[in-house]
PDB file of N, CA and C in Angstrom:
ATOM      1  N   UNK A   1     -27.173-183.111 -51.217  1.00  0.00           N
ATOM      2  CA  UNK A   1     -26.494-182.013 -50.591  1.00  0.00           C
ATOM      3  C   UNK A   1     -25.466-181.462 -51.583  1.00  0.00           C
ATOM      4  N   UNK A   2     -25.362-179.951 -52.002  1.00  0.00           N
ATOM      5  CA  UNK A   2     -24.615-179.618 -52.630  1.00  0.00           C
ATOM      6  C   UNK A   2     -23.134-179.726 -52.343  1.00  0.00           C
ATOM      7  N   UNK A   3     -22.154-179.826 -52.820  1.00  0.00           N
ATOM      8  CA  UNK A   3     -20.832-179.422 -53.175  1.00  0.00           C
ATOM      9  C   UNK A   3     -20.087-178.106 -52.333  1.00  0.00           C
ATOM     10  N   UNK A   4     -19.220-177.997 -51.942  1.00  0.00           N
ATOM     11  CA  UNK A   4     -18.568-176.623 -51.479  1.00  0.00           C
ATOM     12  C   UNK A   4     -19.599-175.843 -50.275  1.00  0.00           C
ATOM     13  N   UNK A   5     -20.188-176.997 -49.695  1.00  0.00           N
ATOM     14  CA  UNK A   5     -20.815-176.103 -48.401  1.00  0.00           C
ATOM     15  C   UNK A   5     -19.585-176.121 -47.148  1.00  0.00           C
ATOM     16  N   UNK A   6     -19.247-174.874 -46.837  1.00  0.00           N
ATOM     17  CA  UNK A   6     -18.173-174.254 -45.901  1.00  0.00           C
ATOM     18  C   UNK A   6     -16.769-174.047 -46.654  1.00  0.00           C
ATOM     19  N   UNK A   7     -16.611-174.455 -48.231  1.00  0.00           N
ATOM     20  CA  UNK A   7     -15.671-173.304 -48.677  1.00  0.00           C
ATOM     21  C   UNK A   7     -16.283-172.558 -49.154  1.00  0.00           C
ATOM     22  N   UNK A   8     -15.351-171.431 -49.116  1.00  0.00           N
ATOM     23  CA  UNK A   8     -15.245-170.147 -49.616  1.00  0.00           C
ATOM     24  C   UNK A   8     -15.085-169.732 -50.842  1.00  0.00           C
ATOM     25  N   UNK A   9     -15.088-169.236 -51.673  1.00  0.00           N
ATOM     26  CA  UNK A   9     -14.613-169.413 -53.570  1.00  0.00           C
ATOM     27  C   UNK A   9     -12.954-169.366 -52.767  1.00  0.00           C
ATOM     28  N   UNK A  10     -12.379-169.824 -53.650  1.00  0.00           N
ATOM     29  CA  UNK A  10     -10.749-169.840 -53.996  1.00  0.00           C
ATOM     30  C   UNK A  10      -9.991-170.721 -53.359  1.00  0.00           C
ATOM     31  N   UNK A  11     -11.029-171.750 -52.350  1.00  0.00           N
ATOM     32  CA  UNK A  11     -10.217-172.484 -51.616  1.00  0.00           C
ATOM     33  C   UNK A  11      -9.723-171.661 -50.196  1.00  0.00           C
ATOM     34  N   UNK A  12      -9.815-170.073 -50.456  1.00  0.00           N
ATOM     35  CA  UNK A  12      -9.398-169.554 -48.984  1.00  0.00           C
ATOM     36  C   UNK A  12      -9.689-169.749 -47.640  1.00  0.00           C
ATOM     37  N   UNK A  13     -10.993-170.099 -47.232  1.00  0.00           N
ATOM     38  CA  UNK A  13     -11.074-170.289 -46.034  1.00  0.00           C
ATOM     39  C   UNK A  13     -12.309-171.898 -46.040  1.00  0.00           C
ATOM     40  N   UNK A  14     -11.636-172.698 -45.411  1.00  0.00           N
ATOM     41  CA  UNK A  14     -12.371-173.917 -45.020  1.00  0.00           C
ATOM     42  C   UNK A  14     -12.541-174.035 -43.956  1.00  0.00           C
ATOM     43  N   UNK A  15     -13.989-174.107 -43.573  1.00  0.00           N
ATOM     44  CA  UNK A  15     -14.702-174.295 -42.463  1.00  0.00           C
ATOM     45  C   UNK A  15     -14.472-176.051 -42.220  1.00  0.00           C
ATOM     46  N   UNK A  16     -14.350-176.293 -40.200  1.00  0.00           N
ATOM     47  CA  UNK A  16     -14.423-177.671 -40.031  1.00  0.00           C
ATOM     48  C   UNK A  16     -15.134-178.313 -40.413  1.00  0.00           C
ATOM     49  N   UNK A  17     -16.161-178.348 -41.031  1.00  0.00           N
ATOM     50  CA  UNK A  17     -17.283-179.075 -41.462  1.00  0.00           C
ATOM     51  C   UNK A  17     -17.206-179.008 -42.454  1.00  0.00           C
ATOM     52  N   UNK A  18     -17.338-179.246 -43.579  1.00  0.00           N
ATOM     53  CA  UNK A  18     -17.472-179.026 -44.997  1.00  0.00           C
ATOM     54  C   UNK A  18     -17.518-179.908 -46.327  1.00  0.00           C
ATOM     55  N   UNK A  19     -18.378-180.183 -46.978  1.00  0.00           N
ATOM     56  CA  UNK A  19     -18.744-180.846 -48.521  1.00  0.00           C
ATOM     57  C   UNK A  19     -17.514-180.648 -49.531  1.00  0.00           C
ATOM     58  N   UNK A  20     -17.301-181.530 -50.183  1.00  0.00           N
ATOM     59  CA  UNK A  20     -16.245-181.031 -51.331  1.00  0.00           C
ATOM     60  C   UNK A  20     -16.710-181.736 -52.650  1.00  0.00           C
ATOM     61  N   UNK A  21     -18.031-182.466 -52.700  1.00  0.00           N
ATOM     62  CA  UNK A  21     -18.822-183.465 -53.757  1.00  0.00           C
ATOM     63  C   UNK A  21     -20.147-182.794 -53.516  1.00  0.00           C
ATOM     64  N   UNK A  22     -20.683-183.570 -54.516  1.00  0.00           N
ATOM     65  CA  UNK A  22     -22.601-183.477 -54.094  1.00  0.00           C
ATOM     66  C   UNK A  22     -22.704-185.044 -53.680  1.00  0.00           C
ATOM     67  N   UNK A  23     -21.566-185.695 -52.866  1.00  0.00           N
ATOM     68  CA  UNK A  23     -22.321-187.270 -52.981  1.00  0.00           C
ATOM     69  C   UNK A  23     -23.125-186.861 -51.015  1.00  0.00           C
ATOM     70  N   UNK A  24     -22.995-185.983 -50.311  1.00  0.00           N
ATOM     71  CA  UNK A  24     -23.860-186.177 -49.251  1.00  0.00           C
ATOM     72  C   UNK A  24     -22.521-186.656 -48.284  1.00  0.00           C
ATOM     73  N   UNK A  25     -21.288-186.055 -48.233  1.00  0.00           N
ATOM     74  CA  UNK A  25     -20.511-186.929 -47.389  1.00  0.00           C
ATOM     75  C   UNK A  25     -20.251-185.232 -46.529  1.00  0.00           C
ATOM     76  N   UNK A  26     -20.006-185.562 -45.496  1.00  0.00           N
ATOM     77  CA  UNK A  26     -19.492-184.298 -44.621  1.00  0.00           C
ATOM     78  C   UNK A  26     -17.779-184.806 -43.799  1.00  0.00           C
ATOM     79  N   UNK A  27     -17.237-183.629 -44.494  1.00  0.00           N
ATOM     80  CA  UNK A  27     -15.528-183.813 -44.405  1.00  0.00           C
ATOM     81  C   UNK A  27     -15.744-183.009 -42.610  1.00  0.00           C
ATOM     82  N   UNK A  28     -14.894-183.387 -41.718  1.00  0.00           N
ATOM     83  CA  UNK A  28     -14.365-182.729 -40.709  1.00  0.00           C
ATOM     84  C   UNK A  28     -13.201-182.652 -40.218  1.00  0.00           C
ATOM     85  N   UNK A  29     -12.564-181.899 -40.417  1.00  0.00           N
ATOM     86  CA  UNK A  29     -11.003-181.992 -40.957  1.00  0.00           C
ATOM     87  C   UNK A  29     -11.055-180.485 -39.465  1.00  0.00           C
ATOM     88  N   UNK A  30     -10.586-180.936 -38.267  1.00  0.00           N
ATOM     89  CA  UNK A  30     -10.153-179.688 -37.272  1.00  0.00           C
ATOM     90  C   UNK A  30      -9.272-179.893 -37.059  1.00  0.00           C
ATOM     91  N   UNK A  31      -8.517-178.894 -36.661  1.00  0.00           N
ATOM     92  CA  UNK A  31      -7.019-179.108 -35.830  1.00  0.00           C
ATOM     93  C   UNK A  31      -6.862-179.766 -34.583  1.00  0.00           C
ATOM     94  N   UNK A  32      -8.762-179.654 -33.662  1.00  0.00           N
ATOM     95  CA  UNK A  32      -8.445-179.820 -32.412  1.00  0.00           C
ATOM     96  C   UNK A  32      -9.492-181.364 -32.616  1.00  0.00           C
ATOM     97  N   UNK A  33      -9.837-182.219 -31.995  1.00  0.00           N
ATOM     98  CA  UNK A  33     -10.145-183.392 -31.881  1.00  0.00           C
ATOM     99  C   UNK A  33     -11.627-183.073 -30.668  1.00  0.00           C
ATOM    100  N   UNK A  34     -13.137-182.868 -31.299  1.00  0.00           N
ATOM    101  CA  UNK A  34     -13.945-182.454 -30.834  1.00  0.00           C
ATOM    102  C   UNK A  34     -15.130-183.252 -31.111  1.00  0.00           C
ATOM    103  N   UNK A  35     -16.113-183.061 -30.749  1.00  0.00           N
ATOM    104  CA  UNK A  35     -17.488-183.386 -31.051  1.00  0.00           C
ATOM    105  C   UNK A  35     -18.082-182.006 -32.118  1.00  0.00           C
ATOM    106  N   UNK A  36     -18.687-182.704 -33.235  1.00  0.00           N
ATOM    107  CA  UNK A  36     -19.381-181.326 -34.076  1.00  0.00           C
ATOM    108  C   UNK A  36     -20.989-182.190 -34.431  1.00  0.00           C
ATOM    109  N   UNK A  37     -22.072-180.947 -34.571  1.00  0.00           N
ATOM    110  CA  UNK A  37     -23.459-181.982 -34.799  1.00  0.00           C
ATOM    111  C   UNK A  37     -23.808-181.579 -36.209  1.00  0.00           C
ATOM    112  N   UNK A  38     -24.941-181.960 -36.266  1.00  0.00           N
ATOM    113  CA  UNK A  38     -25.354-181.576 -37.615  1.00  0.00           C
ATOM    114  C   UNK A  38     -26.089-180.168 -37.310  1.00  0.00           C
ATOM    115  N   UNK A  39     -26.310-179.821 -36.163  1.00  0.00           N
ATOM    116  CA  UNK A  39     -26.721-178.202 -35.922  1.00  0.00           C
ATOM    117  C   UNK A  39     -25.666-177.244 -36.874  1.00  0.00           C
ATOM    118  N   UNK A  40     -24.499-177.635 -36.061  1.00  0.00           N
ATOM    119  CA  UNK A  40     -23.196-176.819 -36.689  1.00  0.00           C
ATOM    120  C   UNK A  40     -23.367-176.660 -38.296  1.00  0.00           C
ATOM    121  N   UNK A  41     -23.431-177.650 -38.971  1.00  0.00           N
ATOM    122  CA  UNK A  41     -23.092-177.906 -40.189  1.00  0.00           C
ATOM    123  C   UNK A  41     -24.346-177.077 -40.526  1.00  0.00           C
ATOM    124  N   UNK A  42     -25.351-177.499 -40.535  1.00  0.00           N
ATOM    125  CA  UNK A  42     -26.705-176.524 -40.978  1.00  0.00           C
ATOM    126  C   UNK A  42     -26.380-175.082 -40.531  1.00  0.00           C
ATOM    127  N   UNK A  43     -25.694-174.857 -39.445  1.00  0.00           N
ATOM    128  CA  UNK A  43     -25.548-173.218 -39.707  1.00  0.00           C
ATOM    129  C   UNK A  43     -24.413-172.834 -40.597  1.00  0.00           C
ATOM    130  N   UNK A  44     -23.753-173.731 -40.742  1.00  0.00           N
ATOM    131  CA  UNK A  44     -22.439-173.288 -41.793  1.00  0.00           C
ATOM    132  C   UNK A  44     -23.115-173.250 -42.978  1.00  0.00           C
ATOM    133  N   UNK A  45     -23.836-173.787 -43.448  1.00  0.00           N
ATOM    134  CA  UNK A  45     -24.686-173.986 -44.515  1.00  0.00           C
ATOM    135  C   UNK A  45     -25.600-172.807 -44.460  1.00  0.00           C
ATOM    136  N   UNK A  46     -25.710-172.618 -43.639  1.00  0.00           N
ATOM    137  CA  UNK A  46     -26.863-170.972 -43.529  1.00  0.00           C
ATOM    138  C   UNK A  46     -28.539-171.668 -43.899  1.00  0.00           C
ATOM    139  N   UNK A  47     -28.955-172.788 -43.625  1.00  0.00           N
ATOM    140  CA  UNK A  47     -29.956-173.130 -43.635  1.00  0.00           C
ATOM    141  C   UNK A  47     -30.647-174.229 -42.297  1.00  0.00           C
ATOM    142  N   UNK A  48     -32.114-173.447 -42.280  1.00  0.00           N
ATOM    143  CA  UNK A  48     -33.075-173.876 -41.484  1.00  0.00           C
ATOM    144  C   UNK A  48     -32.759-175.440 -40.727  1.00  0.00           C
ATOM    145  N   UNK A  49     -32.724-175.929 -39.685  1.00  0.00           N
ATOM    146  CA  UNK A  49     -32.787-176.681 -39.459  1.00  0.00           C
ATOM    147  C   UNK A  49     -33.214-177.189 -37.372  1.00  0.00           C
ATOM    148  N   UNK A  50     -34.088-177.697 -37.531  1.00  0.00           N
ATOM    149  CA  UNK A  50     -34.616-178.161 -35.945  1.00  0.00           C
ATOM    150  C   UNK A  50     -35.578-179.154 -36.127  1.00  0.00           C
ATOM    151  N   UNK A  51     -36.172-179.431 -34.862  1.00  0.00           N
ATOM    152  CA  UNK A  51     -36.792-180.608 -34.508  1.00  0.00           C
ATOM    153  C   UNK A  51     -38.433-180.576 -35.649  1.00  0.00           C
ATOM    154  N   UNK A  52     -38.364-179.680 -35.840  1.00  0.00           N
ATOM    155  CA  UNK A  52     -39.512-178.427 -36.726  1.00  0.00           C
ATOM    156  C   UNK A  52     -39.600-178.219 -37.801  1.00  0.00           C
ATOM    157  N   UNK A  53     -38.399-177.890 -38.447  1.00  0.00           N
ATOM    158  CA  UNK A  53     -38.235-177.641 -39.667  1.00  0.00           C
ATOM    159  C   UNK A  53     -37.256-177.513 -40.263  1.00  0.00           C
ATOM    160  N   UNK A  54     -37.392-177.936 -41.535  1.00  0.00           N
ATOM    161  CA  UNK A  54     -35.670-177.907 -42.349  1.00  0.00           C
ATOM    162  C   UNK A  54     -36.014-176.921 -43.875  1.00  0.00           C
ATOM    163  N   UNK A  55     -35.511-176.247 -43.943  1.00  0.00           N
ATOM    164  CA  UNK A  55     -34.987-175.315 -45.441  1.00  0.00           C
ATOM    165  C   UNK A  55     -36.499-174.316 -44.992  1.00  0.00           C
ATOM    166  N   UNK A  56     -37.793-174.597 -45.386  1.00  0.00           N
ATOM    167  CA  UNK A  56     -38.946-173.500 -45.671  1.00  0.00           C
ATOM    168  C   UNK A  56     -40.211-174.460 -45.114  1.00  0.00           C
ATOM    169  N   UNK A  57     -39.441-176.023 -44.834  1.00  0.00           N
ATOM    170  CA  UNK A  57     -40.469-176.773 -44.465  1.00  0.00           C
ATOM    171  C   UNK A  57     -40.503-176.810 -42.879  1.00  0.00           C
ATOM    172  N   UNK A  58     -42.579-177.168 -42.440  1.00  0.00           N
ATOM    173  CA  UNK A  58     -42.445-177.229 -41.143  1.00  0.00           C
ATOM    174  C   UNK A  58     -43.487-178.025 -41.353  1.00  0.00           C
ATOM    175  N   UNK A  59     -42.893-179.109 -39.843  1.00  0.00           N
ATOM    176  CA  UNK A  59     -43.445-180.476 -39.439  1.00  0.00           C
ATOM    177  C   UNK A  59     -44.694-180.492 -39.155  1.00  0.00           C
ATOM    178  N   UNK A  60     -45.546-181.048 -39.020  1.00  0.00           N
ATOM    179  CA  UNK A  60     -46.786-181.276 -38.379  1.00  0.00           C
ATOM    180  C   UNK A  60     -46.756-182.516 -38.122  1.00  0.00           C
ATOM    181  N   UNK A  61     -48.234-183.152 -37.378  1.00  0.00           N
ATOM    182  CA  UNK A  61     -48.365-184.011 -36.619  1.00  0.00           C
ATOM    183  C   UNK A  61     -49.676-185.048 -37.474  1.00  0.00           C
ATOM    184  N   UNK A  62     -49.986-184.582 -38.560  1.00  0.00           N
ATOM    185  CA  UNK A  62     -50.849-185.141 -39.410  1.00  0.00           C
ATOM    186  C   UNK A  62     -50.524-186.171 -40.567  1.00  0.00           C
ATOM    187  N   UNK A  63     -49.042-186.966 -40.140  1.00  0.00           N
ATOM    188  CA  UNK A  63     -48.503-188.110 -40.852  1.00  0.00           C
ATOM    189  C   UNK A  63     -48.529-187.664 -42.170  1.00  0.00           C
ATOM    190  N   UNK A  64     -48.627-186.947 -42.662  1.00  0.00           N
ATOM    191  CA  UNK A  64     -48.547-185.978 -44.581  1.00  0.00           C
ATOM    192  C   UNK A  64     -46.828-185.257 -43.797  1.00  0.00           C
ATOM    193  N   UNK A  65     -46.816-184.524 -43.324  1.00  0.00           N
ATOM    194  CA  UNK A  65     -45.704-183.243 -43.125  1.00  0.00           C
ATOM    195  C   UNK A  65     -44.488-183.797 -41.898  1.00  0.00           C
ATOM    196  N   UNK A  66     -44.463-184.969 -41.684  1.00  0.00           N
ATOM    197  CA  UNK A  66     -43.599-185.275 -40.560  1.00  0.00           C
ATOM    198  C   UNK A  66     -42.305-184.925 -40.629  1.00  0.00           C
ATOM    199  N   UNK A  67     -41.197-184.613 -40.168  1.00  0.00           N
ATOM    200  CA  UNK A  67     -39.905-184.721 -40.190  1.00  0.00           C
ATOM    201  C   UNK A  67     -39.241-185.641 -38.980  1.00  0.00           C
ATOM    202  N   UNK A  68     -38.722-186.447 -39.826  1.00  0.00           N
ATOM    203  CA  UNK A  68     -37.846-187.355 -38.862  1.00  0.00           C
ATOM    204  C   UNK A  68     -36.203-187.784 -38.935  1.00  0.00           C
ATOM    205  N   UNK A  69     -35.477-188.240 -38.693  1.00  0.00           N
ATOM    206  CA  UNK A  69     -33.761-188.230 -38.793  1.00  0.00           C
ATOM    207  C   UNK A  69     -33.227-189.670 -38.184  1.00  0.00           C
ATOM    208  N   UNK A  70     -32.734-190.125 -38.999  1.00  0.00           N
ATOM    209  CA  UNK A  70     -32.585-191.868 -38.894  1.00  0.00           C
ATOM    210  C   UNK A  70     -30.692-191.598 -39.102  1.00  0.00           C
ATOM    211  N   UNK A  71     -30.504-192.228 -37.925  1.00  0.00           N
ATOM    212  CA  UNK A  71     -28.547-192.294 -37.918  1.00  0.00           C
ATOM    213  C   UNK A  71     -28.546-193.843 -38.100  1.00  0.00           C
ATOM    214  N   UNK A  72     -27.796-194.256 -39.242  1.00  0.00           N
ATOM    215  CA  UNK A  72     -27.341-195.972 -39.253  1.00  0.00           C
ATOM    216  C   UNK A  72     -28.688-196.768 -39.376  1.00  0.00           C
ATOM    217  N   UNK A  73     -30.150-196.219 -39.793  1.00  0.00           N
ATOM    218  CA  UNK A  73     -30.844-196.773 -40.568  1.00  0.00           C
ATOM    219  C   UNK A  73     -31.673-196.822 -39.458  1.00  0.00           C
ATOM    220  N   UNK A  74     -31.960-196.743 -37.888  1.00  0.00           N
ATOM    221  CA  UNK A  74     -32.615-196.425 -36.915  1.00  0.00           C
ATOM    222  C   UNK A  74     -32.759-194.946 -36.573  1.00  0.00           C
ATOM    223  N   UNK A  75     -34.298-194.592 -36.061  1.00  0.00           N
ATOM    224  CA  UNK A  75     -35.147-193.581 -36.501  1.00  0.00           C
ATOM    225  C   UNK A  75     -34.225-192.624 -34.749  1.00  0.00           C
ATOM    226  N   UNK A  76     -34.200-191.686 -34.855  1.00  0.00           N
ATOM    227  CA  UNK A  76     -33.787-190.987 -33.729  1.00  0.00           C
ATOM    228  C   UNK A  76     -34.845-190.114 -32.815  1.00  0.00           C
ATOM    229  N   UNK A  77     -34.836-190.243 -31.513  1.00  0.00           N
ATOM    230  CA  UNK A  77     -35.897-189.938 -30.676  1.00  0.00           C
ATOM    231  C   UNK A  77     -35.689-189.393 -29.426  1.00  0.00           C
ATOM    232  N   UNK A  78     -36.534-188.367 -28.878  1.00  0.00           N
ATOM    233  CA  UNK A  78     -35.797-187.646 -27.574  1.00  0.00           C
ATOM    234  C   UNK A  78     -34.690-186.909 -27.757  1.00  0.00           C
ATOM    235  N   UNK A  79     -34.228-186.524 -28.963  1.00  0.00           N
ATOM    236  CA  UNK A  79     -33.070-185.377 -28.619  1.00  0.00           C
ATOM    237  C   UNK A  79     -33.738-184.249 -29.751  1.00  0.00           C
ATOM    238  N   UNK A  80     -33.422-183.587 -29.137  1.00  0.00           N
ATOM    239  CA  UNK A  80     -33.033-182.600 -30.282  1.00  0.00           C
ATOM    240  C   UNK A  80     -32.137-182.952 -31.501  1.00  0.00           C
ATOM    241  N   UNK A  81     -32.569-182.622 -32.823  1.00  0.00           N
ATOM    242  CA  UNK A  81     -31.935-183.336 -34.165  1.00  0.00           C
ATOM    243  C   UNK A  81     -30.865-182.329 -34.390  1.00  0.00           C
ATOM    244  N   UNK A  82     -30.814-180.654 -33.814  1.00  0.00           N
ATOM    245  CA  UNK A  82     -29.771-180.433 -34.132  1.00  0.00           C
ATOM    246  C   UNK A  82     -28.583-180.837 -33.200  1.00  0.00           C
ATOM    247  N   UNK A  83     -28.706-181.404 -32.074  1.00  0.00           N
ATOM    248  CA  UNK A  83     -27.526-182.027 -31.034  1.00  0.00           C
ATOM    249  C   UNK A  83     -26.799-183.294 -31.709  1.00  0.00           C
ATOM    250  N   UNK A  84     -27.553-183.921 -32.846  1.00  0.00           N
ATOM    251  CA  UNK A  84     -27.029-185.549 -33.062  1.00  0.00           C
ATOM    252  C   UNK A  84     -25.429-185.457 -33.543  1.00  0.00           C
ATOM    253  N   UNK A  85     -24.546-186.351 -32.762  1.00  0.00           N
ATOM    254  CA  UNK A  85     -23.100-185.668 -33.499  1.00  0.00           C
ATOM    255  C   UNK A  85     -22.954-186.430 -34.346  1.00  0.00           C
ATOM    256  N   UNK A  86     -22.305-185.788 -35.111  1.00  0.00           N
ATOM    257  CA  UNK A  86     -21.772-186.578 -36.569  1.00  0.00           C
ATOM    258  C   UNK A  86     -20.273-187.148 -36.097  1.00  0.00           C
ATOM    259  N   UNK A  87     -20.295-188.468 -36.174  1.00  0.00           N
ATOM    260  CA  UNK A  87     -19.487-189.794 -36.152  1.00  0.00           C
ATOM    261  C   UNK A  87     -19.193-189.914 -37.628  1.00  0.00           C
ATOM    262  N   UNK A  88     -17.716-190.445 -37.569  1.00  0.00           N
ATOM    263  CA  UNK A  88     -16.720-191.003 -38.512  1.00  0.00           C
ATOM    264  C   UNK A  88     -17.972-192.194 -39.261  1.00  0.00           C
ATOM    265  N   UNK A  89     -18.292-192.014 -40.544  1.00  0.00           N
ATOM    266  CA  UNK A  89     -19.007-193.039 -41.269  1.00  0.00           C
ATOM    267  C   UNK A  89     -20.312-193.308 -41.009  1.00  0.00           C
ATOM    268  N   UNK A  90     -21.265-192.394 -40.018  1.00  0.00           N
ATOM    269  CA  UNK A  90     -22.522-192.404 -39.904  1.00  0.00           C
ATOM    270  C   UNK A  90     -23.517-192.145 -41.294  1.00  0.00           C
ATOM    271  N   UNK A  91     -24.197-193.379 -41.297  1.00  0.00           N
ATOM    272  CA  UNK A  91     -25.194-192.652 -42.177  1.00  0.00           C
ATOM    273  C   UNK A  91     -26.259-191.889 -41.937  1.00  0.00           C
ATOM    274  N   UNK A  92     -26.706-190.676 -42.054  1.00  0.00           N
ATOM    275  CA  UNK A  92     -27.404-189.819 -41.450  1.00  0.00           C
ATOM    276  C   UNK A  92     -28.845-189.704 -42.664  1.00  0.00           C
ATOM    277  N   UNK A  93     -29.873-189.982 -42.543  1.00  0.00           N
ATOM    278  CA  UNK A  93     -31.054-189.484 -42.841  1.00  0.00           C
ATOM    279  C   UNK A  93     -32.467-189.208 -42.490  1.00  0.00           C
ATOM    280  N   UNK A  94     -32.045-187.572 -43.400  1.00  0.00           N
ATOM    281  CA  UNK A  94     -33.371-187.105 -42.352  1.00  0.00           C
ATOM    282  C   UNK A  94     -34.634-186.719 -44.098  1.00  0.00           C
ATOM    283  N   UNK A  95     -36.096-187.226 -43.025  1.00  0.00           N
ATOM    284  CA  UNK A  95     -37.068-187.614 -44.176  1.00  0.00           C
ATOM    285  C   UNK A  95     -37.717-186.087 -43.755  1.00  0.00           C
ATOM    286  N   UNK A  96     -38.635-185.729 -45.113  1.00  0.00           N
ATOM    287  CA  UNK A  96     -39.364-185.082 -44.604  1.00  0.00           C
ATOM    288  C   UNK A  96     -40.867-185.802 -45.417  1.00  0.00           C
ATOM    289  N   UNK A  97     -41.617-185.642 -44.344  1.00  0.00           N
ATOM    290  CA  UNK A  97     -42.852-186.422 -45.370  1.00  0.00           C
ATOM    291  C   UNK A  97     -43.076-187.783 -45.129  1.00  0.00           C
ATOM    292  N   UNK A  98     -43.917-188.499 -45.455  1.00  0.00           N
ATOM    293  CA  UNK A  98     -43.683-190.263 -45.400  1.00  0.00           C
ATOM    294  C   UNK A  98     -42.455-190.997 -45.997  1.00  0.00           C
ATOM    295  N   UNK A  99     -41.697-191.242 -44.693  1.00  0.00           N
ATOM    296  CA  UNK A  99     -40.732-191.903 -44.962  1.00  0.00           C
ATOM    297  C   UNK A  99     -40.696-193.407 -45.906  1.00  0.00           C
ATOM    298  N   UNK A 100     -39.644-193.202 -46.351  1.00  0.00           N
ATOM    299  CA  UNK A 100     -39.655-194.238 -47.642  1.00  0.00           C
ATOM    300  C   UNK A 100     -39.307-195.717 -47.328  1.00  0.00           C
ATOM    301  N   UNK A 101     -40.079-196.650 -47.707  1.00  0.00           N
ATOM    302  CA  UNK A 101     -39.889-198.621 -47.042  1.00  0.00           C
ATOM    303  C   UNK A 101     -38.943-198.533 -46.587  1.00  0.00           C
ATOM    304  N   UNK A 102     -37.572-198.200 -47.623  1.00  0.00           N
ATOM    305  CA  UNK A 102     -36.759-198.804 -46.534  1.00  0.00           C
ATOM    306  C   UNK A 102     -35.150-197.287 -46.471  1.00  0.00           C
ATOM    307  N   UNK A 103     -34.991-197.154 -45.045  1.00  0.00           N
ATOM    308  CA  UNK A 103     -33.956-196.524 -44.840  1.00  0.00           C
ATOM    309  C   UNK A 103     -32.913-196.576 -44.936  1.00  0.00           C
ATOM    310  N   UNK A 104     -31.519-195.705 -45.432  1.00  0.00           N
ATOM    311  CA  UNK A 104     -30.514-196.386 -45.501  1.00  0.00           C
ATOM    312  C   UNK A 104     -29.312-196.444 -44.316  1.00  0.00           C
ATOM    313  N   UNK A 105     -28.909-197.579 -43.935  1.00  0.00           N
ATOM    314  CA  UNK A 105     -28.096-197.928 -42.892  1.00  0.00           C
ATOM    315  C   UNK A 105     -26.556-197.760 -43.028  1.00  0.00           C
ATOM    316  N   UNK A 106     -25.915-197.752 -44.036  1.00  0.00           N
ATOM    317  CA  UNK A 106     -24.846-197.535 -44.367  1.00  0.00           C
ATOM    318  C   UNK A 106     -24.382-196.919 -45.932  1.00  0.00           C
ATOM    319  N   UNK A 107     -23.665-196.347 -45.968  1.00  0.00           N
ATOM    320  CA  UNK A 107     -22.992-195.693 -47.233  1.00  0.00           C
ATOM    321  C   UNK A 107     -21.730-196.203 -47.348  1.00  0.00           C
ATOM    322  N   UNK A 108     -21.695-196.346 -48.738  1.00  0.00           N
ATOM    323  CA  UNK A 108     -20.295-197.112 -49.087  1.00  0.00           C
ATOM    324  C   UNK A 108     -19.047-196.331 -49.414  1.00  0.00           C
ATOM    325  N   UNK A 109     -18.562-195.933 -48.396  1.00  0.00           N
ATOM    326  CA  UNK A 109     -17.815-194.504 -48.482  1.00  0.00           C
ATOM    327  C   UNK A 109     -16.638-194.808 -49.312  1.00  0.00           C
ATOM    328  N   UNK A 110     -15.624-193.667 -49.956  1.00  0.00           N
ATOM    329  CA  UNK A 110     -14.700-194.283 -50.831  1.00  0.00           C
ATOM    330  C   UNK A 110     -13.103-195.012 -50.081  1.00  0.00           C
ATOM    331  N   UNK A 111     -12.872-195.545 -50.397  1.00  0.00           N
ATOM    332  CA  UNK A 111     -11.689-195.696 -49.570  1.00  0.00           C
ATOM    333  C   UNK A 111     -10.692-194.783 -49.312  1.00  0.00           C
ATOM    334  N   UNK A 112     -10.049-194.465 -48.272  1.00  0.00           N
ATOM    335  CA  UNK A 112      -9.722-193.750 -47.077  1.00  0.00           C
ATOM    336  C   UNK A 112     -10.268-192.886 -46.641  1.00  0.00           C
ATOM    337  N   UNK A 113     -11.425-192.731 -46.740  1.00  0.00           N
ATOM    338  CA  UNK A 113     -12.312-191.769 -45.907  1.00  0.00           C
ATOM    339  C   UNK A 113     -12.688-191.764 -44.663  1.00  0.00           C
TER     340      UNK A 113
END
């Protein structure tokens, strides 16, 4: 995941959601104390994202094209993927394609994050 998704050039306007690395971490820094999903963040990002399809890709049912979304290293099921909320230190991954042996369950975030 790139760097500077939901700032603005100059630092002027920061969106609640927002990247400040390419390490894949999502900052949520609000004033008010809420629930935000990864829907949100994909539209702040201005890219594709549903149960269907992510960026230009779309799912099928022929085990080649799958898309799936694993929170904390267990596969997620029955919701809608853009509803999943993003929790303090979740590891969030979403596959597209044959998912890889093994998933990852935790990220070793930096300290005080």
């Amino acid at each position: 995941m790139p760097s500077q998704i939901g700032i603005k050039p100059d630092d002027r306007c920061l969106y609640w959601l927002h990247t400040h690395d390419n390490s894949g971490i999502i900052h949520v820094e609000s004033p008010e104390k809420r629930d935000f999903t990864l829907g949100q963040f994909f539209d702040i990002w201005n890219k594709t994202f549903d149960n269907c399809k992510i960026f230009n890709y779309t799912a099928s049912d022929d085990n080649i094209n799958t898309l799936s979304v694993y929170v904390n290293g267990y596969k997620v099921t029955g919701i809608y993927y853009r509803d999943i909320k993003l929790s303090a230190h979740d590891e969030i991954a979403i596959v597209y394609g044959k998912p890889p042996l093994t998933i990852p369950s935790r990220y070793a975030f930096p300290q005080g994050s």
